[in-house]
PDB file of N, CA and C in Angstrom:
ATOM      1  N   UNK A   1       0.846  -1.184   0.000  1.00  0.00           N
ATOM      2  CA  UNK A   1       0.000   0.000   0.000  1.00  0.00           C
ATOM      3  C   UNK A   1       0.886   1.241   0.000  1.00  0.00           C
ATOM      4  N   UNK A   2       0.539   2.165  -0.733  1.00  0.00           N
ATOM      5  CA  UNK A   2       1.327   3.482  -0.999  1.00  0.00           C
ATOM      6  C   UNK A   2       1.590   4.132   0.173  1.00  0.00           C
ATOM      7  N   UNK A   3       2.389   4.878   0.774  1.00  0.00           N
ATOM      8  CA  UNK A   3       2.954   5.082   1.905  1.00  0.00           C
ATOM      9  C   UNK A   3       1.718   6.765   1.844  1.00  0.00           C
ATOM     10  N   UNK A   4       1.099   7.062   3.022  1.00  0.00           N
ATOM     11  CA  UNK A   4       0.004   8.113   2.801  1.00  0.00           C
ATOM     12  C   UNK A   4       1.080   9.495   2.505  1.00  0.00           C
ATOM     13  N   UNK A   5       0.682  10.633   2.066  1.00  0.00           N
ATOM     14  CA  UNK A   5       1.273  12.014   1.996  1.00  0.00           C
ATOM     15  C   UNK A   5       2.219  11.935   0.503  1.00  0.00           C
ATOM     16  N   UNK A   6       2.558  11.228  -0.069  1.00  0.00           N
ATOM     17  CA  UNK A   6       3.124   9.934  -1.435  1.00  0.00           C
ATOM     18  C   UNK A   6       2.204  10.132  -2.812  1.00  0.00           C
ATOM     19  N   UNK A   7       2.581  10.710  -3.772  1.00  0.00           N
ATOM     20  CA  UNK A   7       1.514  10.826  -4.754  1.00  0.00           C
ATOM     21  C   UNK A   7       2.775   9.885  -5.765  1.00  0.00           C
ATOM     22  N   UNK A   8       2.062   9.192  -6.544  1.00  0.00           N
ATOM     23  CA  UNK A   8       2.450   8.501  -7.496  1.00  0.00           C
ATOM     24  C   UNK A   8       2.051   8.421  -8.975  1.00  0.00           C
ATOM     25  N   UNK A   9       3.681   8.332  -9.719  1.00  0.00           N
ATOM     26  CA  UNK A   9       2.650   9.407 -11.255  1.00  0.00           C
ATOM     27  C   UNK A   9       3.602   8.101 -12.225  1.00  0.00           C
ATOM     28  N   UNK A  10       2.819   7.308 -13.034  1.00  0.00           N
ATOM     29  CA  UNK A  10       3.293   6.583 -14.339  1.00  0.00           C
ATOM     30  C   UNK A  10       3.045   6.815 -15.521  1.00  0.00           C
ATOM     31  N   UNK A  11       4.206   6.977 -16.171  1.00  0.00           N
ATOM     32  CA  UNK A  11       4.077   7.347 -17.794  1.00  0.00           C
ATOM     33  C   UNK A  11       3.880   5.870 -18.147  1.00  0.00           C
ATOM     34  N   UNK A  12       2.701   5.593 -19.820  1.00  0.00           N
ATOM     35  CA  UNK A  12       2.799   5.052 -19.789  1.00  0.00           C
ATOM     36  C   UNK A  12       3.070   4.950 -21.706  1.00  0.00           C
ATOM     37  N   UNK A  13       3.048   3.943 -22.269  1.00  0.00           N
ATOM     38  CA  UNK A  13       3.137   4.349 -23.739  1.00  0.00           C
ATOM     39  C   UNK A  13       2.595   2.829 -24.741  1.00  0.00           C
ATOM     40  N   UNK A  14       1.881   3.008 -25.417  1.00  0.00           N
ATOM     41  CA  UNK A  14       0.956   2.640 -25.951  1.00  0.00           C
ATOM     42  C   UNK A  14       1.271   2.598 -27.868  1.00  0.00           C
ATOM     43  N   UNK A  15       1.645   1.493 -28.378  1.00  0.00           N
ATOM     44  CA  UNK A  15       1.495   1.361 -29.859  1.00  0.00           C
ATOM     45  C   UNK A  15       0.644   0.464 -30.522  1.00  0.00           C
ATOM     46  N   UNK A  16      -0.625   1.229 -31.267  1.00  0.00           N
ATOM     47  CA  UNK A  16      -1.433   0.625 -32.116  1.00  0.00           C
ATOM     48  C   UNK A  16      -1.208   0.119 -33.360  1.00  0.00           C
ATOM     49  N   UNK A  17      -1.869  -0.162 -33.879  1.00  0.00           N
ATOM     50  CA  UNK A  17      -1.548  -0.799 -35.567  1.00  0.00           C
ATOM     51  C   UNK A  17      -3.272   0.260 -35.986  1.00  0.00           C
ATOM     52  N   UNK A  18      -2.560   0.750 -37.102  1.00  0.00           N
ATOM     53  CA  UNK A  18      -4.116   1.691 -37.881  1.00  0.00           C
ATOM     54  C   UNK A  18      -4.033   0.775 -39.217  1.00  0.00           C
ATOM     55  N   UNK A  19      -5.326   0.909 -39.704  1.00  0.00           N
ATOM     56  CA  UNK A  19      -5.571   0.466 -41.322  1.00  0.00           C
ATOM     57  C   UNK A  19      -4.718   0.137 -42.007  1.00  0.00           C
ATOM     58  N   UNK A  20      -4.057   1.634 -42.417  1.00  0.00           N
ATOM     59  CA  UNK A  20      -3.072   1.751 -43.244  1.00  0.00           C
ATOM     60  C   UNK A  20      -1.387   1.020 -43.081  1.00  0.00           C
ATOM     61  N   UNK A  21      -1.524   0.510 -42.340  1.00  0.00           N
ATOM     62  CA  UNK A  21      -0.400  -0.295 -41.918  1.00  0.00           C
ATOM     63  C   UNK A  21       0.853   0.385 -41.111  1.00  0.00           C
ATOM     64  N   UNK A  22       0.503   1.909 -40.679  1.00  0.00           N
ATOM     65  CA  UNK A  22       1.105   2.534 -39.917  1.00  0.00           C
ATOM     66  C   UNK A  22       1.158   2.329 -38.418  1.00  0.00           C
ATOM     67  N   UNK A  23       1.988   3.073 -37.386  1.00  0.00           N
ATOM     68  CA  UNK A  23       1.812   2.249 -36.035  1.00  0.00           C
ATOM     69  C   UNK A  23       1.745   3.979 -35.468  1.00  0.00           C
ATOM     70  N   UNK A  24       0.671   3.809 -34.846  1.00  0.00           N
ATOM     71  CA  UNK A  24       0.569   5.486 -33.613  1.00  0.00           C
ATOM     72  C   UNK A  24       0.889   4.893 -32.407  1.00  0.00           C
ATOM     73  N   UNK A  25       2.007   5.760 -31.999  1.00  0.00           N
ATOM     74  CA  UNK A  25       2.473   5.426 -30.419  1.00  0.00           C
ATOM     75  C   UNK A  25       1.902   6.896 -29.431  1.00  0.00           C
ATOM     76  N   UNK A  26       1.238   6.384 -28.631  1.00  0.00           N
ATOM     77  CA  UNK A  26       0.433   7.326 -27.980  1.00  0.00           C
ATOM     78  C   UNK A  26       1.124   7.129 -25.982  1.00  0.00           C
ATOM     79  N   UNK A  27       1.161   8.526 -25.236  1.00  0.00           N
ATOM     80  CA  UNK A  27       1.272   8.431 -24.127  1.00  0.00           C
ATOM     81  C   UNK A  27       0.076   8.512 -23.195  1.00  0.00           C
ATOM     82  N   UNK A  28       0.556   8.049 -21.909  1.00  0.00           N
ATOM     83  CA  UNK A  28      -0.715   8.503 -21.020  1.00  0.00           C
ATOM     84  C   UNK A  28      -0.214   8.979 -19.365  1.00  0.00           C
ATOM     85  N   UNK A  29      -0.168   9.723 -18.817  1.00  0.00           N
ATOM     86  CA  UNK A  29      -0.172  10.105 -17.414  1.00  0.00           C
ATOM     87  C   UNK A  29      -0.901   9.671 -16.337  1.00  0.00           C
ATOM     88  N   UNK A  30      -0.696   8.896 -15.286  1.00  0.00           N
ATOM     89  CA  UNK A  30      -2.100   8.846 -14.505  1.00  0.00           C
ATOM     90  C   UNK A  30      -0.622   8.913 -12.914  1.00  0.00           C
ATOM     91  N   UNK A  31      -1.744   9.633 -12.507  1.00  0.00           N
ATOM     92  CA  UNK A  31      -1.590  10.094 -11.109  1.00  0.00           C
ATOM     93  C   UNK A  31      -2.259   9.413  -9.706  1.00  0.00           C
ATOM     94  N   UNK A  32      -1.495   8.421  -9.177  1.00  0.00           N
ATOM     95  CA  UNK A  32      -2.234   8.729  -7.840  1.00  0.00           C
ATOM     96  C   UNK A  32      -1.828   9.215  -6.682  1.00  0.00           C
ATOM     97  N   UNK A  33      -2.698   9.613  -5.748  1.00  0.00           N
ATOM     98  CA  UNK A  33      -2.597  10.113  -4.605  1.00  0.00           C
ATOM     99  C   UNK A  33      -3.436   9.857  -3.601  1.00  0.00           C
ATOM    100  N   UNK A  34      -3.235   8.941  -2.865  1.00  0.00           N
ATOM    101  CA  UNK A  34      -3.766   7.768  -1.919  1.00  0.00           C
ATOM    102  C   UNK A  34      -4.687   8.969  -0.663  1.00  0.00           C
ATOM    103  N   UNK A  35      -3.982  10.367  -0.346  1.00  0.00           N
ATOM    104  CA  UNK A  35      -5.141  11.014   0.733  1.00  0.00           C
ATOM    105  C   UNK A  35      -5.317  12.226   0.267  1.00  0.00           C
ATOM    106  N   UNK A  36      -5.869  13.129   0.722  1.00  0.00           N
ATOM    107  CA  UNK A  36      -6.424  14.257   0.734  1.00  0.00           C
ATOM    108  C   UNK A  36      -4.775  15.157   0.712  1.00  0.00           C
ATOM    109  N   UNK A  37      -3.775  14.809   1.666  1.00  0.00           N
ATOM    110  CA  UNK A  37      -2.633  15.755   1.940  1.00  0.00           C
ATOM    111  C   UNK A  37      -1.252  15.470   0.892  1.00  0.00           C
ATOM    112  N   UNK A  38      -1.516  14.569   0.235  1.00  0.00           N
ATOM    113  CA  UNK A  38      -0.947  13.943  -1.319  1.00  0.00           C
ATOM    114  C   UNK A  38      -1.172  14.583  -2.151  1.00  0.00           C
ATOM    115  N   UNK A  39      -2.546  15.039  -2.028  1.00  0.00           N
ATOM    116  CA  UNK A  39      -3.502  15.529  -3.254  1.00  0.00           C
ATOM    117  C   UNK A  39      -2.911  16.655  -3.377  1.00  0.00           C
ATOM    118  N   UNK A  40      -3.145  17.555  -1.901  1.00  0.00           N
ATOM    119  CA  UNK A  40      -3.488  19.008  -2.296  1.00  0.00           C
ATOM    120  C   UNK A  40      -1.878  19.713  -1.901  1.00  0.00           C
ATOM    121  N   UNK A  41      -0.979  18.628  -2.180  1.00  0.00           N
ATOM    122  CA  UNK A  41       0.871  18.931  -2.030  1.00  0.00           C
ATOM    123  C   UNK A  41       1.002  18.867  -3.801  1.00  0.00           C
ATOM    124  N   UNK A  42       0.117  17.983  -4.749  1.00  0.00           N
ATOM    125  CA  UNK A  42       0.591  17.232  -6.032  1.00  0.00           C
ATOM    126  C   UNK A  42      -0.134  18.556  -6.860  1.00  0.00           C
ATOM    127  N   UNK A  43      -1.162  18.620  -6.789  1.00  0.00           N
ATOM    128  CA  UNK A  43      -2.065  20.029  -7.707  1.00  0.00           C
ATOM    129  C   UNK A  43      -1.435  21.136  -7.735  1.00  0.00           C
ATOM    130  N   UNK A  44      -0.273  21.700  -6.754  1.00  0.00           N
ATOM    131  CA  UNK A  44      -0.083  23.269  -7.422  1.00  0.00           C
ATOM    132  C   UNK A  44       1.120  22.333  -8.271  1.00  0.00           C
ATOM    133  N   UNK A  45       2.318  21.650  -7.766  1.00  0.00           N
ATOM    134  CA  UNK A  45       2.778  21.021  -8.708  1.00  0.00           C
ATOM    135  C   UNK A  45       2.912  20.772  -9.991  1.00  0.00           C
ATOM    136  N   UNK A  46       1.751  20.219 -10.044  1.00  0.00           N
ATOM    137  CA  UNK A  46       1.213  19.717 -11.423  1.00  0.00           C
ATOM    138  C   UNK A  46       0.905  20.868 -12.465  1.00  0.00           C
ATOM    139  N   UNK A  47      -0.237  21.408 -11.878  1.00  0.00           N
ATOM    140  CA  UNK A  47      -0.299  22.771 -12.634  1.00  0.00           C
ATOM    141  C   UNK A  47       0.660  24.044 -13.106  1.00  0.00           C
ATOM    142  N   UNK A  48       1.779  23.517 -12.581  1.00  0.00           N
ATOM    143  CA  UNK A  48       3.291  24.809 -12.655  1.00  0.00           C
ATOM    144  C   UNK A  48       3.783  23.376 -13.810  1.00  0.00           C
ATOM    145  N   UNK A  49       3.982  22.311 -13.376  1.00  0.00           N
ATOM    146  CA  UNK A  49       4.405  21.226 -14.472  1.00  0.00           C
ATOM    147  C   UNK A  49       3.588  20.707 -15.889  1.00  0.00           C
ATOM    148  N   UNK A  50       2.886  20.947 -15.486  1.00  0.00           N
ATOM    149  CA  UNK A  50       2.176  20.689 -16.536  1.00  0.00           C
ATOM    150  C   UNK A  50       1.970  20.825 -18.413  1.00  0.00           C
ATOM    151  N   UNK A  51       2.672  22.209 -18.429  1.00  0.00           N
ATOM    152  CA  UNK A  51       2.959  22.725 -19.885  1.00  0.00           C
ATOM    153  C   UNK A  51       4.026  22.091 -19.911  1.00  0.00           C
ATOM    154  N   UNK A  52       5.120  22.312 -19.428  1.00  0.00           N
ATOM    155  CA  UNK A  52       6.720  21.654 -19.589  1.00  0.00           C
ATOM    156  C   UNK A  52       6.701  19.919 -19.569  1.00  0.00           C
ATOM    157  N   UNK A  53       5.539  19.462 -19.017  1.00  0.00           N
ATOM    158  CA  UNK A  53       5.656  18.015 -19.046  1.00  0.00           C
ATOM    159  C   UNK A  53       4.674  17.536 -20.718  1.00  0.00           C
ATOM    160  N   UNK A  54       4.335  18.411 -21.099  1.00  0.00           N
ATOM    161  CA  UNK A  54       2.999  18.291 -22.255  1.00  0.00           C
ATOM    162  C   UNK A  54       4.269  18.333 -23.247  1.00  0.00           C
ATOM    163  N   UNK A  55       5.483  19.529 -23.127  1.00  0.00           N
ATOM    164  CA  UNK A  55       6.531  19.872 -24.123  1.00  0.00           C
ATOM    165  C   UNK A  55       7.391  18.525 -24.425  1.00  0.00           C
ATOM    166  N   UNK A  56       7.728  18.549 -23.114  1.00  0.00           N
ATOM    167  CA  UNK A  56       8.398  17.281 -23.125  1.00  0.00           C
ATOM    168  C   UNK A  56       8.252  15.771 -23.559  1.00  0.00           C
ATOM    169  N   UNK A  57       6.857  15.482 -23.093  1.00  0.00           N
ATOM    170  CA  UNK A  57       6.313  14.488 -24.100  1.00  0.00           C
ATOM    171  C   UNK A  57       6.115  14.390 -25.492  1.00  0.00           C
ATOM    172  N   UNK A  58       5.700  15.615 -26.005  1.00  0.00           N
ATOM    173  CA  UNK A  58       5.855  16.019 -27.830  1.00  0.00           C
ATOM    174  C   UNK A  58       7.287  15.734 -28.132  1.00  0.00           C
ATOM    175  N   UNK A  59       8.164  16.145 -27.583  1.00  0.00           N
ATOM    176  CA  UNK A  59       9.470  16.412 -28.117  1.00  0.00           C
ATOM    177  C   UNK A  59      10.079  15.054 -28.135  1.00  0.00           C
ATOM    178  N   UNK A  60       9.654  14.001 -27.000  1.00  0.00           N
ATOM    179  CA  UNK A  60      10.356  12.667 -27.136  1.00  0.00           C
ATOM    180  C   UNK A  60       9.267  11.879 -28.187  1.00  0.00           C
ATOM    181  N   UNK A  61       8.424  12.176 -28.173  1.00  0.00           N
ATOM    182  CA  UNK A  61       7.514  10.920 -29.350  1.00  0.00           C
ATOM    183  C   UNK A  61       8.036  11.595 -30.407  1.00  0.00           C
ATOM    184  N   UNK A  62       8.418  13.202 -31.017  1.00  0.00           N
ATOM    185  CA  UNK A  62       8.981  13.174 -31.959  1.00  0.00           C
ATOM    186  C   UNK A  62      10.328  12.629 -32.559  1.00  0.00           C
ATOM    187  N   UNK A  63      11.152  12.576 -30.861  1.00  0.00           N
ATOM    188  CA  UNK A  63      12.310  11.560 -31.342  1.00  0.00           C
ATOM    189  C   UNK A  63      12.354  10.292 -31.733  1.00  0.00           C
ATOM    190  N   UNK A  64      11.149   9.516 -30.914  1.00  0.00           N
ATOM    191  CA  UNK A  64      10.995   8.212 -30.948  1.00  0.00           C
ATOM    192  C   UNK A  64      10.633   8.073 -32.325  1.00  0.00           C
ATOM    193  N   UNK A  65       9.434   8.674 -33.247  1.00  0.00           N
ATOM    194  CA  UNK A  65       9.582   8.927 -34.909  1.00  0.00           C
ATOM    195  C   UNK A  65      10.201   8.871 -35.195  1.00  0.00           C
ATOM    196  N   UNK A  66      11.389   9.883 -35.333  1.00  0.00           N
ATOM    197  CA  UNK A  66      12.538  10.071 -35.801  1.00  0.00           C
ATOM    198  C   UNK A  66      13.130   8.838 -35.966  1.00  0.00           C
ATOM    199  N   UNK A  67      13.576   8.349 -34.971  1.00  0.00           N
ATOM    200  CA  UNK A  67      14.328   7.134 -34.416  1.00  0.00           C
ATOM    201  C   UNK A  67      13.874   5.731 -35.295  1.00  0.00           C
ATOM    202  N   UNK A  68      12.420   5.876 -35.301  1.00  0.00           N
ATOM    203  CA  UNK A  68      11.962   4.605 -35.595  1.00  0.00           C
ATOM    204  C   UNK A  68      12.132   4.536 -37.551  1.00  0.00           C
ATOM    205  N   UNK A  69      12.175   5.934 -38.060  1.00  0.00           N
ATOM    206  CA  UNK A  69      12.173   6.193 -39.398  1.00  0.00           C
ATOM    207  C   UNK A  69      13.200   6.607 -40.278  1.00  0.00           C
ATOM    208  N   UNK A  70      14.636   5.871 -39.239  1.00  0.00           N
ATOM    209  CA  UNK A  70      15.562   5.898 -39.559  1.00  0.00           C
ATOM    210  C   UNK A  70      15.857   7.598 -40.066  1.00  0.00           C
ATOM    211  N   UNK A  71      15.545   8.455 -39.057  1.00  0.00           N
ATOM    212  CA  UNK A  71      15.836   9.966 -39.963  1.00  0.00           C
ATOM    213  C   UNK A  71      16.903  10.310 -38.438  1.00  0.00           C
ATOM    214  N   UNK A  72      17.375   9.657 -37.591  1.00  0.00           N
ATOM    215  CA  UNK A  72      17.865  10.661 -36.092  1.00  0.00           C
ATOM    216  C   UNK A  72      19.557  10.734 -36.688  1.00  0.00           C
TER     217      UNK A  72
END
């Protein structure tokens, strides 16, 4: 069990197969925070992190493209 006051955050990453025989690799964020004093320590946080973590994720799936399309 998560230790209380402890917010816990996993990236996670996700590749489909579409129609066209292309592959979309998609991310996802999920956050937990087991009490009330987790919570309300993780929200101003988040919200000051939040643009820079949105940047940051664009910028590595564009590498991972890159990477995968032999262009890095």
């Amino acid at each position: 069990m998560p230790s209380e006051g402890i917010a816990r955050l996993v990236l996670g990453f996700q590749v489909a197969g579409m129609e066209n025989g292309a592959r979309r690799l998609t991310t996802e964020t999920r956050v937990f925070c087991p009490d009330r004093a987790s919570r309300r320590q993780f929200t101003p946080y988040w919200w000051l992190i939040r643009p820079v973590s949105g940047l940051l994720r664009r910028r590595m799936l564009s590498s991972i493209k890159a990477h995968s399309e032999g262009r890095e």
